[in-house]
PDB file of N, CA and C in Angstrom:
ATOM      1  N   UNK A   1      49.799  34.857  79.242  1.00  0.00           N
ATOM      2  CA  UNK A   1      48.701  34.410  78.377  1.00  0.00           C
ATOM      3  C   UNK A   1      49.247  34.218  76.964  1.00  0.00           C
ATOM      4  N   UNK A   2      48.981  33.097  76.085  1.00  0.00           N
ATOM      5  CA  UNK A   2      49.244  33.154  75.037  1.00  0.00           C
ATOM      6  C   UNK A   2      48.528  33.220  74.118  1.00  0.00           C
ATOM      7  N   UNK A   3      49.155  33.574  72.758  1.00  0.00           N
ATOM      8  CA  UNK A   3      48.185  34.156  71.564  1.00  0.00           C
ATOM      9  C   UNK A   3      47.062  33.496  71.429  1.00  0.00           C
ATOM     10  N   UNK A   4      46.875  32.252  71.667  1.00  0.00           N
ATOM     11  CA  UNK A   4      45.923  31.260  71.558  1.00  0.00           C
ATOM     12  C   UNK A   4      44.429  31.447  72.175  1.00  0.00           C
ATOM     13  N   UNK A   5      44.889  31.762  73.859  1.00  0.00           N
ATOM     14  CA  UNK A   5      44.277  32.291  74.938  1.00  0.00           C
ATOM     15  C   UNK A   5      43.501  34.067  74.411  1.00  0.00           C
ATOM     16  N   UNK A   6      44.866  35.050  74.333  1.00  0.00           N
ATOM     17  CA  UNK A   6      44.526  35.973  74.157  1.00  0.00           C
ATOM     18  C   UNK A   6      43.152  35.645  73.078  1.00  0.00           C
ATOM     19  N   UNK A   7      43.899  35.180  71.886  1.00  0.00           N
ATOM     20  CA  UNK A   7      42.281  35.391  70.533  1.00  0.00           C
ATOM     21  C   UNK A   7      41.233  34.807  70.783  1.00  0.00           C
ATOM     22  N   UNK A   8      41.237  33.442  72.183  1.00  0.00           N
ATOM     23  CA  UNK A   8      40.071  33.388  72.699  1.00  0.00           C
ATOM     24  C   UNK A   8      38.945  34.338  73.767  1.00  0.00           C
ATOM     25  N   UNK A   9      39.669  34.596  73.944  1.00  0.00           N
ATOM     26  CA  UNK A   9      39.082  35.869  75.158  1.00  0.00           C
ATOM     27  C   UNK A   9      37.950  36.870  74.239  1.00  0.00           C
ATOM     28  N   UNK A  10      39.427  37.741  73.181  1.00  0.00           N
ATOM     29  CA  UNK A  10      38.784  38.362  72.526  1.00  0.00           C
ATOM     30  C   UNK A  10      38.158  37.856  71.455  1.00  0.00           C
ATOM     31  N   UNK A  11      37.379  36.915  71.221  1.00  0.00           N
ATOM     32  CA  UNK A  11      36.413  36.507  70.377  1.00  0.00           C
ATOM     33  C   UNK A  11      34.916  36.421  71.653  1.00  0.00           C
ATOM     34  N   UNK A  12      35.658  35.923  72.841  1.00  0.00           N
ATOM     35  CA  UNK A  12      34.388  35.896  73.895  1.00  0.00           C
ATOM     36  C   UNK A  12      33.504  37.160  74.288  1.00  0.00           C
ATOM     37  N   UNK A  13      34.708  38.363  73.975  1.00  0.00           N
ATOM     38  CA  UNK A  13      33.858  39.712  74.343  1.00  0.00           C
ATOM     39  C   UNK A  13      33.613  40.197  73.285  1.00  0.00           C
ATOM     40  N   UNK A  14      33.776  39.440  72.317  1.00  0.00           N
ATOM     41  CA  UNK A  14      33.130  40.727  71.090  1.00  0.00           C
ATOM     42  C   UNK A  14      31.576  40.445  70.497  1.00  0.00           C
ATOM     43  N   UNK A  15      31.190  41.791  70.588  1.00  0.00           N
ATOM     44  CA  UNK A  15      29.842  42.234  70.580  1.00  0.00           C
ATOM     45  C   UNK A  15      28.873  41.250  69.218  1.00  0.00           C
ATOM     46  N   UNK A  16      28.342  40.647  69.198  1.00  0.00           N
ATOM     47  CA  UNK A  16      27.837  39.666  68.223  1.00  0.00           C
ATOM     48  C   UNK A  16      26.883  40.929  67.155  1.00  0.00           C
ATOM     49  N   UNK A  17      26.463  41.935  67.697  1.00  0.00           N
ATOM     50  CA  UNK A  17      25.889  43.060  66.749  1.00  0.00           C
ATOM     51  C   UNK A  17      26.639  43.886  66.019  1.00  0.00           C
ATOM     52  N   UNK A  18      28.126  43.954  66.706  1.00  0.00           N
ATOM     53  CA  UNK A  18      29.261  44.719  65.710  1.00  0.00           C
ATOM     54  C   UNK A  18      29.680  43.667  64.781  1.00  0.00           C
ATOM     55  N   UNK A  19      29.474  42.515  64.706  1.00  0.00           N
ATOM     56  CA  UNK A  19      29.990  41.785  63.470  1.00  0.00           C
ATOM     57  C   UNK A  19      28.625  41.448  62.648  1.00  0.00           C
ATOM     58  N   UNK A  20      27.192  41.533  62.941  1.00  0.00           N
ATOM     59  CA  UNK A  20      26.581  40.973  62.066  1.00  0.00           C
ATOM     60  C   UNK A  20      26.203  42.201  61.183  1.00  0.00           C
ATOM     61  N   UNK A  21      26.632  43.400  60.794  1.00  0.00           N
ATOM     62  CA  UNK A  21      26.134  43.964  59.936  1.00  0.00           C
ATOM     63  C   UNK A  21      27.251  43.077  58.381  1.00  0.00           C
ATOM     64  N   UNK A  22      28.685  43.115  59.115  1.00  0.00           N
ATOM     65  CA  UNK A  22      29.744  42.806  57.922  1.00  0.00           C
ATOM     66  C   UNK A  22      29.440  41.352  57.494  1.00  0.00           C
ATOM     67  N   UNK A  23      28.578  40.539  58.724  1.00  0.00           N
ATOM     68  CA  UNK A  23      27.501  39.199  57.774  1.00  0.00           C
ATOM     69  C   UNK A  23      26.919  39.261  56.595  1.00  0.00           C
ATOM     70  N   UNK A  24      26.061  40.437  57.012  1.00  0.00           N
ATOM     71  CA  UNK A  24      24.880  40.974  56.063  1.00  0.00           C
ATOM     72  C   UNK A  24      25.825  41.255  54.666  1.00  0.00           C
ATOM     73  N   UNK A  25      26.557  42.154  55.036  1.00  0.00           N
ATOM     74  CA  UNK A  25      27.271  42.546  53.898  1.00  0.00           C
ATOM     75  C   UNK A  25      28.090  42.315  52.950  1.00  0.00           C
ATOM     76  N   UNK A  26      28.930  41.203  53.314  1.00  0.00           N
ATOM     77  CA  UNK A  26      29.537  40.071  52.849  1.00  0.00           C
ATOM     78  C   UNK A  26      28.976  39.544  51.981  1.00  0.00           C
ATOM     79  N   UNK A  27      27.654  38.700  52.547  1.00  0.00           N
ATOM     80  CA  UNK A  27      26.774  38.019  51.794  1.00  0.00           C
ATOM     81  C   UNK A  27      25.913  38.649  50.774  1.00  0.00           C
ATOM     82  N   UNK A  28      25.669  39.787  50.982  1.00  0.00           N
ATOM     83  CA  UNK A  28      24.664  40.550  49.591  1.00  0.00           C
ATOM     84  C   UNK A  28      26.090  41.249  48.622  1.00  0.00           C
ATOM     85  N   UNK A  29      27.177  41.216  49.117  1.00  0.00           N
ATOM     86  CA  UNK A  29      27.905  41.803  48.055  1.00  0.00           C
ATOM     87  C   UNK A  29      27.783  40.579  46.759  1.00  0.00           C
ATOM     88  N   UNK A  30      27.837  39.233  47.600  1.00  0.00           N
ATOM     89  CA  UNK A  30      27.895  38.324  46.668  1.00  0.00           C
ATOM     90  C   UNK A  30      26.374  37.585  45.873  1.00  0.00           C
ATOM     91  N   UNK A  31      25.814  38.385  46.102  1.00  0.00           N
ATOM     92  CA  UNK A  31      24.343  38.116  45.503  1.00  0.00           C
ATOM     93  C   UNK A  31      23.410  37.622  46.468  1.00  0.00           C
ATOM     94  N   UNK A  32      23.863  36.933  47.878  1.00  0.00           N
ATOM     95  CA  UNK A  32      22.596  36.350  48.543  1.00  0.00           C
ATOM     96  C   UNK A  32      22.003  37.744  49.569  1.00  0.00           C
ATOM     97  N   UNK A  33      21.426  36.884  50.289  1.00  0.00           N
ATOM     98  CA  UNK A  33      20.409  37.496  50.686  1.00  0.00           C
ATOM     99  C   UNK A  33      20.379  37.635  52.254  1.00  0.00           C
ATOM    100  N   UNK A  34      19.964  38.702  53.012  1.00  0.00           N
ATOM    101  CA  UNK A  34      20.197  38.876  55.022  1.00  0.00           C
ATOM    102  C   UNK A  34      18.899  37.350  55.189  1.00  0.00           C
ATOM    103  N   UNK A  35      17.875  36.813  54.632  1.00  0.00           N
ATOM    104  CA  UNK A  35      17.008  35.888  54.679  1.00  0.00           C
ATOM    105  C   UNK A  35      18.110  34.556  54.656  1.00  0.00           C
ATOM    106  N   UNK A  36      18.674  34.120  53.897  1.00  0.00           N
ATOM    107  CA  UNK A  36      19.540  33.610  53.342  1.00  0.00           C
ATOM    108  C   UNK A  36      20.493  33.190  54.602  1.00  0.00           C
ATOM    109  N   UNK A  37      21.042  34.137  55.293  1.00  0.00           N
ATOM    110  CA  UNK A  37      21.707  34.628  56.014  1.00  0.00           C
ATOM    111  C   UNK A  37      21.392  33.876  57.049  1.00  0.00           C
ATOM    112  N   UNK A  38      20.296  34.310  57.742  1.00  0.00           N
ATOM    113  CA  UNK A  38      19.027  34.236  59.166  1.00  0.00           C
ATOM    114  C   UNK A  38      19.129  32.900  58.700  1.00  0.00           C
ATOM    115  N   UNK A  39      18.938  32.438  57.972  1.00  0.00           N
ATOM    116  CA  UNK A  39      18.477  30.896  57.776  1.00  0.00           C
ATOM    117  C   UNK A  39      19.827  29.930  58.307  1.00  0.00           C
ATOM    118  N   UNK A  40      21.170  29.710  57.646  1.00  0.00           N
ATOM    119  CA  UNK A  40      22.015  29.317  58.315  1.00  0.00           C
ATOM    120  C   UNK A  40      22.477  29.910  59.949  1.00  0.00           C
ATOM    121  N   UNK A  41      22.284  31.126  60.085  1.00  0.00           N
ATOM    122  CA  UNK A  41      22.362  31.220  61.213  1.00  0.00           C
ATOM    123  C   UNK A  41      21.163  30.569  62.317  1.00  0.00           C
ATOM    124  N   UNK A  42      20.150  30.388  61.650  1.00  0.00           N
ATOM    125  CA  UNK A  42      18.579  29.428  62.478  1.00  0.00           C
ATOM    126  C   UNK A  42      19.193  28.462  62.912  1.00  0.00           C
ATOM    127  N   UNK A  43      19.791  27.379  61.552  1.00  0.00           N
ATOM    128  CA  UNK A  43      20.340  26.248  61.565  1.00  0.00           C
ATOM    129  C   UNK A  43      21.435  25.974  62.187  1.00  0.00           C
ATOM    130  N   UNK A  44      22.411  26.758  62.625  1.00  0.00           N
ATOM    131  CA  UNK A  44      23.771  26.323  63.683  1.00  0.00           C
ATOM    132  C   UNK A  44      23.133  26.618  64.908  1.00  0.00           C
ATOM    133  N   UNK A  45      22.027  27.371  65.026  1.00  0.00           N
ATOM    134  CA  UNK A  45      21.977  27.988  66.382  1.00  0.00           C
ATOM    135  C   UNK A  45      20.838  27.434  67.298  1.00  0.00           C
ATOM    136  N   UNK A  46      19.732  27.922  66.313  1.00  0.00           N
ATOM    137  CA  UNK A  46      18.203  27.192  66.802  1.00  0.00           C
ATOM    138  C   UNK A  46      16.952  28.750  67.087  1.00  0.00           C
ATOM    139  N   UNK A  47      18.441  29.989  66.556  1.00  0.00           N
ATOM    140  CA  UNK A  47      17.305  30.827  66.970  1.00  0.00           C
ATOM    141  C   UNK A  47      16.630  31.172  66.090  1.00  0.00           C
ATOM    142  N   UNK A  48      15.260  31.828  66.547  1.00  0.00           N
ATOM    143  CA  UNK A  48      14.396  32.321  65.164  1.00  0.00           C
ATOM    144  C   UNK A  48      14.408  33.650  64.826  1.00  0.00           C
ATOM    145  N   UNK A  49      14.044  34.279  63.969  1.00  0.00           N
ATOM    146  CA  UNK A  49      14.120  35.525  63.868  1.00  0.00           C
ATOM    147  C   UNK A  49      14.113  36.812  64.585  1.00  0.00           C
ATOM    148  N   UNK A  50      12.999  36.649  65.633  1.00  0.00           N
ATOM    149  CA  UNK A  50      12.758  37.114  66.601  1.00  0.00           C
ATOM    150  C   UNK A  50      13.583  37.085  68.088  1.00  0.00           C
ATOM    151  N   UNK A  51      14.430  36.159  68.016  1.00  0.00           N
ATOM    152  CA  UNK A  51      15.684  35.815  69.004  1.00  0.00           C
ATOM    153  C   UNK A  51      16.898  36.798  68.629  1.00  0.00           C
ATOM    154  N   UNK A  52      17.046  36.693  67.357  1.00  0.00           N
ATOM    155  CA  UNK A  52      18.066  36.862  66.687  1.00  0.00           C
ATOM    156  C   UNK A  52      18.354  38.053  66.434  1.00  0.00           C
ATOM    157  N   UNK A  53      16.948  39.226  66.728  1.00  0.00           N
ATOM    158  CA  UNK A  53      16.702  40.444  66.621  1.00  0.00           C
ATOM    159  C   UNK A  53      16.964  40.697  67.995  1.00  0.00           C
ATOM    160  N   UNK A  54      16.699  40.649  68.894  1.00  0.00           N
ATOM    161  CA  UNK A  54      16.526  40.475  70.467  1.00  0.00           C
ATOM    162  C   UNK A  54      18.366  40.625  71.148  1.00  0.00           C
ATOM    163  N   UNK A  55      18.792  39.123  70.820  1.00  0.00           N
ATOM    164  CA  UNK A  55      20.516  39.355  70.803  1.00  0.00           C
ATOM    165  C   UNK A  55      21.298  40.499  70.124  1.00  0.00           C
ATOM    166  N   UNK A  56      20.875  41.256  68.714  1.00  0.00           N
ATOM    167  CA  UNK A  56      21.380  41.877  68.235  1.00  0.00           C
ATOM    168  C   UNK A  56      21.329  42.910  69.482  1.00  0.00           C
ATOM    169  N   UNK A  57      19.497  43.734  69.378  1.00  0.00           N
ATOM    170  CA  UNK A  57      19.689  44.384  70.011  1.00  0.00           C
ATOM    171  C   UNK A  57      20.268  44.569  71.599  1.00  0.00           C
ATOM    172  N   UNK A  58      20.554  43.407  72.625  1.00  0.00           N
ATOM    173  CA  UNK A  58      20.846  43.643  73.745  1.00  0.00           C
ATOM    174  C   UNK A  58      22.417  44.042  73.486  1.00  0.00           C
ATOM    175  N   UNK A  59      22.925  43.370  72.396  1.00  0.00           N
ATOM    176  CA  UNK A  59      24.333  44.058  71.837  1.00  0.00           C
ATOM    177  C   UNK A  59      25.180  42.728  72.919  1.00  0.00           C
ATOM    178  N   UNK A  60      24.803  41.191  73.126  1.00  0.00           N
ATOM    179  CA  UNK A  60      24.955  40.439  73.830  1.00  0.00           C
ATOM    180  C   UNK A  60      26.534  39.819  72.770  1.00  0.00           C
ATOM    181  N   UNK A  61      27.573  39.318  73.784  1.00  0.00           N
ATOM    182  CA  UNK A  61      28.777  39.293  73.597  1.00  0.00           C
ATOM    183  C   UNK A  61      28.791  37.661  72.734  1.00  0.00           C
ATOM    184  N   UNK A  62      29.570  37.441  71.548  1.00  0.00           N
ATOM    185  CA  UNK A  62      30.031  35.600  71.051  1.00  0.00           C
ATOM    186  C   UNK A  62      29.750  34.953  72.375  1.00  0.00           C
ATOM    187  N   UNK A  63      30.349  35.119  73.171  1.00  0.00           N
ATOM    188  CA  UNK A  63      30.054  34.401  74.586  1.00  0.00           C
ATOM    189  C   UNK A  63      28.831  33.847  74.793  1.00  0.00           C
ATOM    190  N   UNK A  64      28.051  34.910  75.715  1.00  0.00           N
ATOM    191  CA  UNK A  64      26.655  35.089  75.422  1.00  0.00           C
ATOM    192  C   UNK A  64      25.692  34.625  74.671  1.00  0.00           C
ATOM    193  N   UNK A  65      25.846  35.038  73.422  1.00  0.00           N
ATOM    194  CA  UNK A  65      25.392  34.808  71.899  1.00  0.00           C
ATOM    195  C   UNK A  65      25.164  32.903  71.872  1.00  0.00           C
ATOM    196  N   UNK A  66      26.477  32.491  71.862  1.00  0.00           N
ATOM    197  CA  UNK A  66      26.730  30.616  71.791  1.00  0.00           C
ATOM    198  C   UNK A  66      26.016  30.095  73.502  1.00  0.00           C
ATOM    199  N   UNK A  67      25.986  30.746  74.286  1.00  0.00           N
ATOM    200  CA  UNK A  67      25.683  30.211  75.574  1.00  0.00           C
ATOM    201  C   UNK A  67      24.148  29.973  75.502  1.00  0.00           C
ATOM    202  N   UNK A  68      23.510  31.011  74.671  1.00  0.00           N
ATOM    203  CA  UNK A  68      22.074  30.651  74.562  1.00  0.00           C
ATOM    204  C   UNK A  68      21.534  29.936  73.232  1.00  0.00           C
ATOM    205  N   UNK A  69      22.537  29.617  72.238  1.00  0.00           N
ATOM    206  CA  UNK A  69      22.165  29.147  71.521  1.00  0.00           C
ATOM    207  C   UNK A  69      21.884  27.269  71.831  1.00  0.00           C
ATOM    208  N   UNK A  70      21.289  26.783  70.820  1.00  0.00           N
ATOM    209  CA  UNK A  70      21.516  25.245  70.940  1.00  0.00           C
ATOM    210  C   UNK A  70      22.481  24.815  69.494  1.00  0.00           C
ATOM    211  N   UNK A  71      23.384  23.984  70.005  1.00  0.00           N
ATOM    212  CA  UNK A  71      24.036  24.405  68.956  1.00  0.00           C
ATOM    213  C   UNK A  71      23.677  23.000  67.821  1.00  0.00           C
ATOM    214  N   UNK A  72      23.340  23.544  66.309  1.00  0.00           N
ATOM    215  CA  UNK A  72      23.032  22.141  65.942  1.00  0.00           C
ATOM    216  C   UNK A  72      24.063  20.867  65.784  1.00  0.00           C
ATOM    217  N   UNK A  73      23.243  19.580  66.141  1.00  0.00           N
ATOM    218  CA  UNK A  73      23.948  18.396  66.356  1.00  0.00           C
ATOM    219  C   UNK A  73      25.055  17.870  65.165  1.00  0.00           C
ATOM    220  N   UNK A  74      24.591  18.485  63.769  1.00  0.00           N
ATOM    221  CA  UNK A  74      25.394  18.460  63.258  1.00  0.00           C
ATOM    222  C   UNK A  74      26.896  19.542  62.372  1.00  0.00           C
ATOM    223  N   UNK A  75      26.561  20.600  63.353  1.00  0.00           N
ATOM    224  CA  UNK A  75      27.332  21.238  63.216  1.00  0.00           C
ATOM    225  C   UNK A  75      29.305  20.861  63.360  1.00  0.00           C
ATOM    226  N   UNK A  76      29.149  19.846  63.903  1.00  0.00           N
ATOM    227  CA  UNK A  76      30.909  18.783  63.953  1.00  0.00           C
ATOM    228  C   UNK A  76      31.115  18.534  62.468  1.00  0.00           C
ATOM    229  N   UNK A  77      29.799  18.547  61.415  1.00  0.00           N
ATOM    230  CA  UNK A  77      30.310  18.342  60.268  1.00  0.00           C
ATOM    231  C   UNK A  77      30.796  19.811  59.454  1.00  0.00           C
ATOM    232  N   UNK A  78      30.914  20.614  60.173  1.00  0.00           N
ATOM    233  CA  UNK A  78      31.492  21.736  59.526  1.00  0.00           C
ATOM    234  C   UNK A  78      32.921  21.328  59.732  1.00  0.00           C
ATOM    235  N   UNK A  79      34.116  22.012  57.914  1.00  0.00           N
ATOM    236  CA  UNK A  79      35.039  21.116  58.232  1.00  0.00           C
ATOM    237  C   UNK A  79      36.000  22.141  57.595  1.00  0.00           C
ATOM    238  N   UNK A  80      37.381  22.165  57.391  1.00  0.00           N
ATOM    239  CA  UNK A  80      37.591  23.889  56.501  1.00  0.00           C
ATOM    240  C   UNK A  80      38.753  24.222  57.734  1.00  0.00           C
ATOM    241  N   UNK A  81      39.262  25.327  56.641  1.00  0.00           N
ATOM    242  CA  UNK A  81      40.098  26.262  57.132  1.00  0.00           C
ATOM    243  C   UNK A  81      39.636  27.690  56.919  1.00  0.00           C
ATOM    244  N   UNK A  82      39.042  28.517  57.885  1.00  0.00           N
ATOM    245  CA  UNK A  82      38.690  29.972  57.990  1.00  0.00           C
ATOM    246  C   UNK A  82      39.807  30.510  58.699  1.00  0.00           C
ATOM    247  N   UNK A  83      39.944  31.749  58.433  1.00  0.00           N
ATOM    248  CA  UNK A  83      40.702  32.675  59.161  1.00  0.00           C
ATOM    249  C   UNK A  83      41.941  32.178  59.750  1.00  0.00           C
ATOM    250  N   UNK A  84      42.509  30.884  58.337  1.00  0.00           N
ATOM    251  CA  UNK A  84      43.555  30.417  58.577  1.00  0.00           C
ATOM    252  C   UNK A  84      44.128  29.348  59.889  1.00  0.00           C
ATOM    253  N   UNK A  85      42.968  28.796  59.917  1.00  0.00           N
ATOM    254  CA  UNK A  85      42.624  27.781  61.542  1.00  0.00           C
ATOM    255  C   UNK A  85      41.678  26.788  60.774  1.00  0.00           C
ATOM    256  N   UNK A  86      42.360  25.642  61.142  1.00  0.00           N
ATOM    257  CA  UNK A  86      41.415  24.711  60.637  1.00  0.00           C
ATOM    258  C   UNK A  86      40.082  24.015  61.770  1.00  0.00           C
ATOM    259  N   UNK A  87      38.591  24.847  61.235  1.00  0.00           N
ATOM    260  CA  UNK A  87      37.978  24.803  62.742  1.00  0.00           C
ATOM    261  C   UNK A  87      37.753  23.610  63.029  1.00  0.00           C
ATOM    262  N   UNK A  88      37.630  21.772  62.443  1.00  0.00           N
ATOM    263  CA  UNK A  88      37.453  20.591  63.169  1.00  0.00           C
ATOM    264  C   UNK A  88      38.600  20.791  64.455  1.00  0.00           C
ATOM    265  N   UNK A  89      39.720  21.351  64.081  1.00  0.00           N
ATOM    266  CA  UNK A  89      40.998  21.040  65.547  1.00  0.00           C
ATOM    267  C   UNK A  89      40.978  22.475  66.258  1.00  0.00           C
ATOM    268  N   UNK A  90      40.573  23.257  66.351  1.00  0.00           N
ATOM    269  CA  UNK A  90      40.220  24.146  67.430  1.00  0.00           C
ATOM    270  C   UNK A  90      39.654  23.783  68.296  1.00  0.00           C
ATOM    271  N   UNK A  91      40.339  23.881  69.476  1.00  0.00           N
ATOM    272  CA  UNK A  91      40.053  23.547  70.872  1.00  0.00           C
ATOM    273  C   UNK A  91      39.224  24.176  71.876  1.00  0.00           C
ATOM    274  N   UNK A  92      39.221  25.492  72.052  1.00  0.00           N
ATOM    275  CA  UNK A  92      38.330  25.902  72.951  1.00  0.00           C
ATOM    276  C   UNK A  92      36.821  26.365  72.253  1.00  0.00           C
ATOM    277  N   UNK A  93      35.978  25.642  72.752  1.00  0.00           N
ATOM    278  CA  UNK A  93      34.683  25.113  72.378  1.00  0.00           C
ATOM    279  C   UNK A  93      34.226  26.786  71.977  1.00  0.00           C
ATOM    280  N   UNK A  94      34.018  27.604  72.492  1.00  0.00           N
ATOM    281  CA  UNK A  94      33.686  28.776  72.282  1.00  0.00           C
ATOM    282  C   UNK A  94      34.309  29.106  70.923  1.00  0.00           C
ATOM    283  N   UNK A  95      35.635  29.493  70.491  1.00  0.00           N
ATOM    284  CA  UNK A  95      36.448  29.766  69.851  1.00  0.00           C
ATOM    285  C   UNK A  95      36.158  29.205  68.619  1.00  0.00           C
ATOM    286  N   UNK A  96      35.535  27.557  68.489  1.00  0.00           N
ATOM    287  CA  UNK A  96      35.185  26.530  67.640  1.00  0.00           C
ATOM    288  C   UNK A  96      33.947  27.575  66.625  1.00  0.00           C
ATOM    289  N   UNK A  97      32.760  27.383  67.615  1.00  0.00           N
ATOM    290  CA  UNK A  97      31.632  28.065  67.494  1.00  0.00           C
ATOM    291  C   UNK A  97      31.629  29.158  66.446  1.00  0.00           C
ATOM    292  N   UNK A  98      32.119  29.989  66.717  1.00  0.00           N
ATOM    293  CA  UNK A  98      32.437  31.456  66.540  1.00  0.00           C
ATOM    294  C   UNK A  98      32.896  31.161  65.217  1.00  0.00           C
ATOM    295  N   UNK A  99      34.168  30.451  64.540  1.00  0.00           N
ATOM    296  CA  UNK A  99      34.977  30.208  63.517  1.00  0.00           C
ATOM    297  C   UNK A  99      33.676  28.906  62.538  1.00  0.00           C
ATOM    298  N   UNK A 100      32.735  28.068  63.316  1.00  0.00           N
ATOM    299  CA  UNK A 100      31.547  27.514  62.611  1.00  0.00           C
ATOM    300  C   UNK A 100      30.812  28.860  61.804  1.00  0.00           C
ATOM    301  N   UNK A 101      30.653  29.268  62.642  1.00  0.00           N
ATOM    302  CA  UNK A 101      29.502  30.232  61.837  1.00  0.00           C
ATOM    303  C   UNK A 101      30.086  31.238  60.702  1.00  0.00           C
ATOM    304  N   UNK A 102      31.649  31.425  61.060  1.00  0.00           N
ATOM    305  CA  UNK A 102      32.406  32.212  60.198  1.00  0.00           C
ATOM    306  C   UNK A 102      32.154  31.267  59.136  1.00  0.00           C
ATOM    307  N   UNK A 103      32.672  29.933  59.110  1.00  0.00           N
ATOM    308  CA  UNK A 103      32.656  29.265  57.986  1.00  0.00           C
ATOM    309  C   UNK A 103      31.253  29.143  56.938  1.00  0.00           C
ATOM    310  N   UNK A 104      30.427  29.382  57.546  1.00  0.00           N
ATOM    311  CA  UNK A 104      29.162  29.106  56.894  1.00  0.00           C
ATOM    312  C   UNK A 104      29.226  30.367  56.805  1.00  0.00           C
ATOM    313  N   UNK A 105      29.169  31.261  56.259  1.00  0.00           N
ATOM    314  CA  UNK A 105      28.888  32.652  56.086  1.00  0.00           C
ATOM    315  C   UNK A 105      29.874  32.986  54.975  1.00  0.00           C
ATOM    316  N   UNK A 106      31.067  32.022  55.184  1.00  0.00           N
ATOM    317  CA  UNK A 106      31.905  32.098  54.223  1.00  0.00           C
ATOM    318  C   UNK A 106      31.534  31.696  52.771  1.00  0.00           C
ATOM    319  N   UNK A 107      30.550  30.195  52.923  1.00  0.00           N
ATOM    320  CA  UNK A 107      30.502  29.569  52.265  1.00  0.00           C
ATOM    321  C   UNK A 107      29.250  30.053  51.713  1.00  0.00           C
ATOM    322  N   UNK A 108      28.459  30.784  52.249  1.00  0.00           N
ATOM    323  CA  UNK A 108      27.125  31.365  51.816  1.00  0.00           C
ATOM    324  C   UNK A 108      27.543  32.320  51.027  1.00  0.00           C
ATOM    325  N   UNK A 109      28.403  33.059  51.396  1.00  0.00           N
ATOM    326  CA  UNK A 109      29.008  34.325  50.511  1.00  0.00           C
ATOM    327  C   UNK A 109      29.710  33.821  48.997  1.00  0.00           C
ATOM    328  N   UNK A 110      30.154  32.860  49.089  1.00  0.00           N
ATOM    329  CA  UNK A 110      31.102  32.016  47.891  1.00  0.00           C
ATOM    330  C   UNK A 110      30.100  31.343  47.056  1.00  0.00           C
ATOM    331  N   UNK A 111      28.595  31.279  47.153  1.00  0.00           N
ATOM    332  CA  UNK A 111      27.589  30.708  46.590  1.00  0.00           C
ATOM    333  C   UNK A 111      27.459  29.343  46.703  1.00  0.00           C
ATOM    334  N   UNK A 112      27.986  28.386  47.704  1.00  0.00           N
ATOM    335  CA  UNK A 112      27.359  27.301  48.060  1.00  0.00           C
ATOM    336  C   UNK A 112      25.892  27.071  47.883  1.00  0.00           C
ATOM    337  N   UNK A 113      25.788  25.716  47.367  1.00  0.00           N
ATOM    338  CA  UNK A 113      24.131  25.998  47.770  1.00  0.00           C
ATOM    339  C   UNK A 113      23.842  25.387  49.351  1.00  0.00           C
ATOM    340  N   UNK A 114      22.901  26.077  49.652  1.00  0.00           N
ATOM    341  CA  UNK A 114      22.351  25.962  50.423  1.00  0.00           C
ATOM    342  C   UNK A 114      22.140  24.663  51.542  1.00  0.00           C
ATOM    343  N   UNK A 115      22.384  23.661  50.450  1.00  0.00           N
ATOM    344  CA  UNK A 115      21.367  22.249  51.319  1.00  0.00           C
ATOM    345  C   UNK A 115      23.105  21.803  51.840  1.00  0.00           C
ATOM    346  N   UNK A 116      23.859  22.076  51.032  1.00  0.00           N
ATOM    347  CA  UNK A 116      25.077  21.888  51.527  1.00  0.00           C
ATOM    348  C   UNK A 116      25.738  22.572  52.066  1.00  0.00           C
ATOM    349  N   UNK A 117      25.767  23.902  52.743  1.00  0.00           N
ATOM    350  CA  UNK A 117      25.675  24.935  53.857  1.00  0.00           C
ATOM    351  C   UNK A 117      24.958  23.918  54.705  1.00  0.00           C
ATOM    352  N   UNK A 118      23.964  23.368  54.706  1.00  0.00           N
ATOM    353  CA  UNK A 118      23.296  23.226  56.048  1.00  0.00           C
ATOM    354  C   UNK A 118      23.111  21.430  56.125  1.00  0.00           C
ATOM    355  N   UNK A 119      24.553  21.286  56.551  1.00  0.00           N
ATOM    356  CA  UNK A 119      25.023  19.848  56.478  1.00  0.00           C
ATOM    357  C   UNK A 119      23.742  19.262  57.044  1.00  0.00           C
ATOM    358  N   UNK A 120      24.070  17.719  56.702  1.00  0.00           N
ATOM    359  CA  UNK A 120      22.589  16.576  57.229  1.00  0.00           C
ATOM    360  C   UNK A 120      23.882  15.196  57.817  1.00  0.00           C
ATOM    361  N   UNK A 121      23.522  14.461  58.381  1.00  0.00           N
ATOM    362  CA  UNK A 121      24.575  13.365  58.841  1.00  0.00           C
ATOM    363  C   UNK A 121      24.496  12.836  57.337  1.00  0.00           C
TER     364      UNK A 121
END
């Protein structure tokens, strides 16, 4: 298996509730807000608040998490280098996902505004 493979796997099993507290936290260190937050995550995903509480709590895996989401149509316009991977050329669709939402969380934390966090064609 290679590194590529391996960091896909383990992005597929990891728990989507062990990373969203360091969401939360990220983002209010830098002044915004867990609302703030929920909102770009609404917008890549389609879930609502009440979904989003639901996944936390089943403690449901990135896998999981993207399998029930819808993912928005314009989310291809997310464009960037996170976590040192540039996510337009990441290949395994899962792996993509996962490094989208990193990016917007990134960019929410860095004080983007908003309307441009939540690309339009």
């Amino acid at each position: 298996m290679n590194n590529s493979n391996t960091q896909d796997q383990r992005i597929a099993k990891m728990i989507f509730a062990s990373v969203y507290p360091m969401y939360v936290d990220k983002v209010e260190k830098k002044g915004r807000t867990k609302e703030e937050l929920h909102q770009v995550i609404t917008w890549l995903t389609g879930f609502n608040d009440r979904k989003l509480q639901q996944l936390i709590k089943d403690r449901v895996t990135f896998e999981d998490f993207f399998r029930q989401a819808s993912l928005n149509p314009n989310a291809r316009l997310i464009t960037g280098v996170i976590c040192g991977y540039r996510v337009e050329e990441i290949e395994n669709p899962l792996t993509q996902q996962a490094r989208y939402l990193d990016k917007l969380v990134d960019e929410l934390a860095k004080g983007r505004k908003m309307e441009k966090i939540l690309r339009s064609a």
